[in-house]
C-alpha atoms as a PDB file:
ATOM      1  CA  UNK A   1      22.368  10.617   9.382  1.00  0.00           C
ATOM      2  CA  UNK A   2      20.372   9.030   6.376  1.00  0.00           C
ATOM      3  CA  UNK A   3      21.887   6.205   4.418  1.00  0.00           C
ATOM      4  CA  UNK A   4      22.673   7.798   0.804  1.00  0.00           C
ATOM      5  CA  UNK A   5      20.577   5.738  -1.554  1.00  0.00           C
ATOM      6  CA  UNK A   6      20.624   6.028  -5.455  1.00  0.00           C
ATOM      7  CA  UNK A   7      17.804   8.074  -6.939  1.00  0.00           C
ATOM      8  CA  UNK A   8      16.753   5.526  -8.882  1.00  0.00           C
ATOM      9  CA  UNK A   9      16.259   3.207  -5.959  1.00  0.00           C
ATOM     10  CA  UNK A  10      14.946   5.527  -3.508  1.00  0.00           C
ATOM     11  CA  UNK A  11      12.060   6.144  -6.381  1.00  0.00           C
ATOM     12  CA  UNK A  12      11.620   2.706  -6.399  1.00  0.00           C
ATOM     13  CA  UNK A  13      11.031   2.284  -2.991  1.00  0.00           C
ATOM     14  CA  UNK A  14       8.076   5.382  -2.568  1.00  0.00           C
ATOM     15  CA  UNK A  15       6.350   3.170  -5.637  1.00  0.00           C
ATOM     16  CA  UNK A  16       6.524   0.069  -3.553  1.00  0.00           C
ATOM     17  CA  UNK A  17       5.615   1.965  -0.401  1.00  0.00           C
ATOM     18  CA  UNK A  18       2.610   3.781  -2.347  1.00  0.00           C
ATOM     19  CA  UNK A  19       1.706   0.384  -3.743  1.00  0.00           C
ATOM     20  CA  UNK A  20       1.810  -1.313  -0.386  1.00  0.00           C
ATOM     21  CA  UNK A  21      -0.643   1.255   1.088  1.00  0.00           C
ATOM     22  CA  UNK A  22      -3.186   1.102  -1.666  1.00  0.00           C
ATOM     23  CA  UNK A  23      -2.709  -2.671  -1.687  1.00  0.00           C
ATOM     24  CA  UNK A  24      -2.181  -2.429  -5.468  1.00  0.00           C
ATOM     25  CA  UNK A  25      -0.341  -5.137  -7.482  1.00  0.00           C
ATOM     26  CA  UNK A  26       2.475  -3.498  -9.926  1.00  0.00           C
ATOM     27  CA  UNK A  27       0.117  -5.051 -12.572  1.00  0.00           C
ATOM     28  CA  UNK A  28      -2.410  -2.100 -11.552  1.00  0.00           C
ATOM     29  CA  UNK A  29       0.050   0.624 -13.054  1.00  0.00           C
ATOM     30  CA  UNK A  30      -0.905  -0.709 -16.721  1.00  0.00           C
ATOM     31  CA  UNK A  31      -4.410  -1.637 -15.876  1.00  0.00           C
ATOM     32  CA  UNK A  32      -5.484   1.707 -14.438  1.00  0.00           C
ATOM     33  CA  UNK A  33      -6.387   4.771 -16.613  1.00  0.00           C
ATOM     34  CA  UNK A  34      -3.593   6.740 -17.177  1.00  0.00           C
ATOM     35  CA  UNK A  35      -5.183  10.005 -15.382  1.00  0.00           C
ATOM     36  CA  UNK A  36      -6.083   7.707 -12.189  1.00  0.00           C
ATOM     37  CA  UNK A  37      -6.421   9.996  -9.101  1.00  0.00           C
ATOM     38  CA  UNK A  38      -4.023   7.892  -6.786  1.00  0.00           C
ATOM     39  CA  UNK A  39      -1.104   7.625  -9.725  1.00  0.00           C
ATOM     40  CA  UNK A  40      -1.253  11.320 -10.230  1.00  0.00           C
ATOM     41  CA  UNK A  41      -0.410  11.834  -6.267  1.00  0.00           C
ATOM     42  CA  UNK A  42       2.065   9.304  -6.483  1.00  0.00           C
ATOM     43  CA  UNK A  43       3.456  10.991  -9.588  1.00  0.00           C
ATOM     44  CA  UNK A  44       3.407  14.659  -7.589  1.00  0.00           C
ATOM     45  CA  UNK A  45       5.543  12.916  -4.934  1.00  0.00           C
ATOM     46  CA  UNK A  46       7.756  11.383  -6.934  1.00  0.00           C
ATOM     47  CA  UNK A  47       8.895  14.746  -8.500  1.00  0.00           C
ATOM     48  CA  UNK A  48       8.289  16.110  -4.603  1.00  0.00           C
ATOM     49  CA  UNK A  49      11.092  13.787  -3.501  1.00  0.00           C
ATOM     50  CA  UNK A  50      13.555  12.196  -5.962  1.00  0.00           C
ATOM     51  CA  UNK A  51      15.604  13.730  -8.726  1.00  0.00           C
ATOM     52  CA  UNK A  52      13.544  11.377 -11.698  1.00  0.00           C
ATOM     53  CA  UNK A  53      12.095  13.006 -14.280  1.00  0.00           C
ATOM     54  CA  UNK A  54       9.026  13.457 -15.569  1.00  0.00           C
ATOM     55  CA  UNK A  55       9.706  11.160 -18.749  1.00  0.00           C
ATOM     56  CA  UNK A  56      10.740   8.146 -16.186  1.00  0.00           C
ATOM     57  CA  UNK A  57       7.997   8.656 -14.033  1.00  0.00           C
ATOM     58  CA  UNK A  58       5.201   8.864 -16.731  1.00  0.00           C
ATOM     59  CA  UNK A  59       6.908   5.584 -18.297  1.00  0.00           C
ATOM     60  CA  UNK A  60       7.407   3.937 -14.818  1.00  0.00           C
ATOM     61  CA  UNK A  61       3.393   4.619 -13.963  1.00  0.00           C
ATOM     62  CA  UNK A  62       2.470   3.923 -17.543  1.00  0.00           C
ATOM     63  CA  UNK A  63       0.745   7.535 -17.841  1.00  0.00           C
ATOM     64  CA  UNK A  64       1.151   7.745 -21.331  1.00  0.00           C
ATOM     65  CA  UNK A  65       3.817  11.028 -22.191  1.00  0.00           C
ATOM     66  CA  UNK A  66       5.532  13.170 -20.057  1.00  0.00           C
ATOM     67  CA  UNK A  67       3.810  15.743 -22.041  1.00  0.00           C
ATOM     68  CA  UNK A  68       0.365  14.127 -20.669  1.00  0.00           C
ATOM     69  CA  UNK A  69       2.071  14.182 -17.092  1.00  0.00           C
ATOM     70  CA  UNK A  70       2.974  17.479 -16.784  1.00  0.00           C
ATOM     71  CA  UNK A  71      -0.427  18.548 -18.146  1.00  0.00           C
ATOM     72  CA  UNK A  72      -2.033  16.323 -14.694  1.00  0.00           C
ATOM     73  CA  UNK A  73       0.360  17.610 -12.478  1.00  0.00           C
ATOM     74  CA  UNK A  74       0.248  21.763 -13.075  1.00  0.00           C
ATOM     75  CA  UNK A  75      -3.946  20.513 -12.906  1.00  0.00           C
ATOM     76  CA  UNK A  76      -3.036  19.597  -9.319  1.00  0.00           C
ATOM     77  CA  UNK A  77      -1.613  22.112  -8.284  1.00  0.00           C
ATOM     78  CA  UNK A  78      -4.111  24.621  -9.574  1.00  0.00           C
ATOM     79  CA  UNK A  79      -6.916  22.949  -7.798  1.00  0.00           C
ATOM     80  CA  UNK A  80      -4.836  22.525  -4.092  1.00  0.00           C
ATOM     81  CA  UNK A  81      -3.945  19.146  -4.484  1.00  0.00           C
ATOM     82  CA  UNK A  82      -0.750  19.511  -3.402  1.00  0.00           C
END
Protein backbone atom coordinates (compact mmCIF):
# COMPACT_ATOMS: atom_id res chain seq x y z
CA UNK A 1 0.00 0.00 0.00
CA UNK A 2 1.22 3.65 -0.85
CA UNK A 3 2.06 6.03 1.94
CA UNK A 4 -0.84 8.81 1.79
CA UNK A 5 1.03 12.01 1.11
CA UNK A 6 -0.56 15.58 1.02
CA UNK A 7 -1.32 16.91 -2.45
CA UNK A 8 0.57 19.66 -1.99
CA UNK A 9 3.67 17.68 -1.21
CA UNK A 10 3.30 14.95 -3.56
CA UNK A 11 3.24 18.01 -6.33
CA UNK A 12 6.20 19.10 -4.89
CA UNK A 13 8.00 16.13 -5.20
CA UNK A 14 7.11 15.38 -9.34
CA UNK A 15 8.68 19.22 -9.63
CA UNK A 16 11.79 18.13 -7.87
CA UNK A 17 11.80 14.79 -9.65
CA UNK A 18 11.16 16.65 -13.15
CA UNK A 19 13.84 19.11 -12.13
CA UNK A 20 16.30 16.43 -11.17
CA UNK A 21 15.96 14.75 -14.62
CA UNK A 22 16.38 17.86 -16.68
CA UNK A 23 19.16 18.88 -14.30
CA UNK A 24 17.41 22.26 -13.95
CA UNK A 25 17.98 24.60 -10.95
CA UNK A 26 14.45 25.90 -9.40
CA UNK A 27 15.94 29.27 -10.57
CA UNK A 28 15.17 27.92 -14.28
CA UNK A 29 11.27 28.09 -13.61
CA UNK A 30 11.55 32.10 -13.70
CA UNK A 31 14.30 32.22 -16.20
CA UNK A 32 12.65 30.10 -18.88
CA UNK A 33 9.89 31.43 -21.24
CA UNK A 34 6.75 30.87 -19.89
CA UNK A 35 5.53 28.54 -22.97
CA UNK A 36 8.91 26.37 -22.55
CA UNK A 37 8.30 22.87 -24.06
CA UNK A 38 9.60 20.86 -20.93
CA UNK A 39 7.37 23.16 -18.29
CA UNK A 40 4.32 22.59 -20.35
CA UNK A 41 4.85 18.56 -19.93
CA UNK A 42 5.58 19.04 -16.49
CA UNK A 43 2.49 21.21 -16.17
CA UNK A 44 0.26 18.28 -18.15
CA UNK A 45 1.52 15.90 -15.44
CA UNK A 46 0.97 17.81 -12.74
CA UNK A 47 -2.82 18.10 -13.52
CA UNK A 48 -2.28 14.15 -14.78
CA UNK A 49 -1.42 13.27 -11.18
CA UNK A 50 -2.20 15.59 -8.23
CA UNK A 51 -5.38 17.36 -7.28
CA UNK A 52 -3.50 21.21 -7.78
CA UNK A 53 -4.98 23.44 -9.85
CA UNK A 54 -4.28 25.08 -12.69
CA UNK A 55 -3.86 28.61 -10.89
CA UNK A 56 -1.08 26.88 -8.44
CA UNK A 57 0.60 25.22 -11.05
CA UNK A 58 0.88 28.21 -13.53
CA UNK A 59 2.13 30.31 -10.34
CA UNK A 60 4.40 27.43 -9.07
CA UNK A 61 6.12 27.17 -12.85
CA UNK A 62 5.90 30.91 -13.25
CA UNK A 63 3.75 30.46 -16.61
CA UNK A 64 2.19 33.61 -16.36
CA UNK A 65 -2.05 32.97 -15.81
CA UNK A 66 -3.87 30.03 -15.49
CA UNK A 67 -5.77 31.47 -18.29
CA UNK A 68 -2.31 31.29 -20.38
CA UNK A 69 -1.96 27.59 -18.98
CA UNK A 70 -4.94 26.18 -19.94
CA UNK A 71 -4.59 27.78 -23.39
CA UNK A 72 -0.84 25.48 -23.61
CA UNK A 73 -2.28 22.59 -22.27
CA UNK A 74 -5.76 21.97 -24.54
CA UNK A 75 -2.64 22.95 -27.45
CA UNK A 76 -1.12 19.67 -26.22
CA UNK A 77 -3.48 17.71 -26.33
CA UNK A 78 -4.70 18.66 -29.77
CA UNK A 79 -1.38 17.99 -31.29
CA UNK A 80 -0.79 14.25 -29.32
CA UNK A 81 1.34 15.43 -26.79
CA UNK A 82 -0.15 13.72 -24.26
Amino acid sequence: MKPIIPRGRSAELIIAEELKRGRWQEANLKTRPKGDSVKVALAARLRAETTMTVGWIAERLAMCTRGYLNHLLYRRRKLGGE
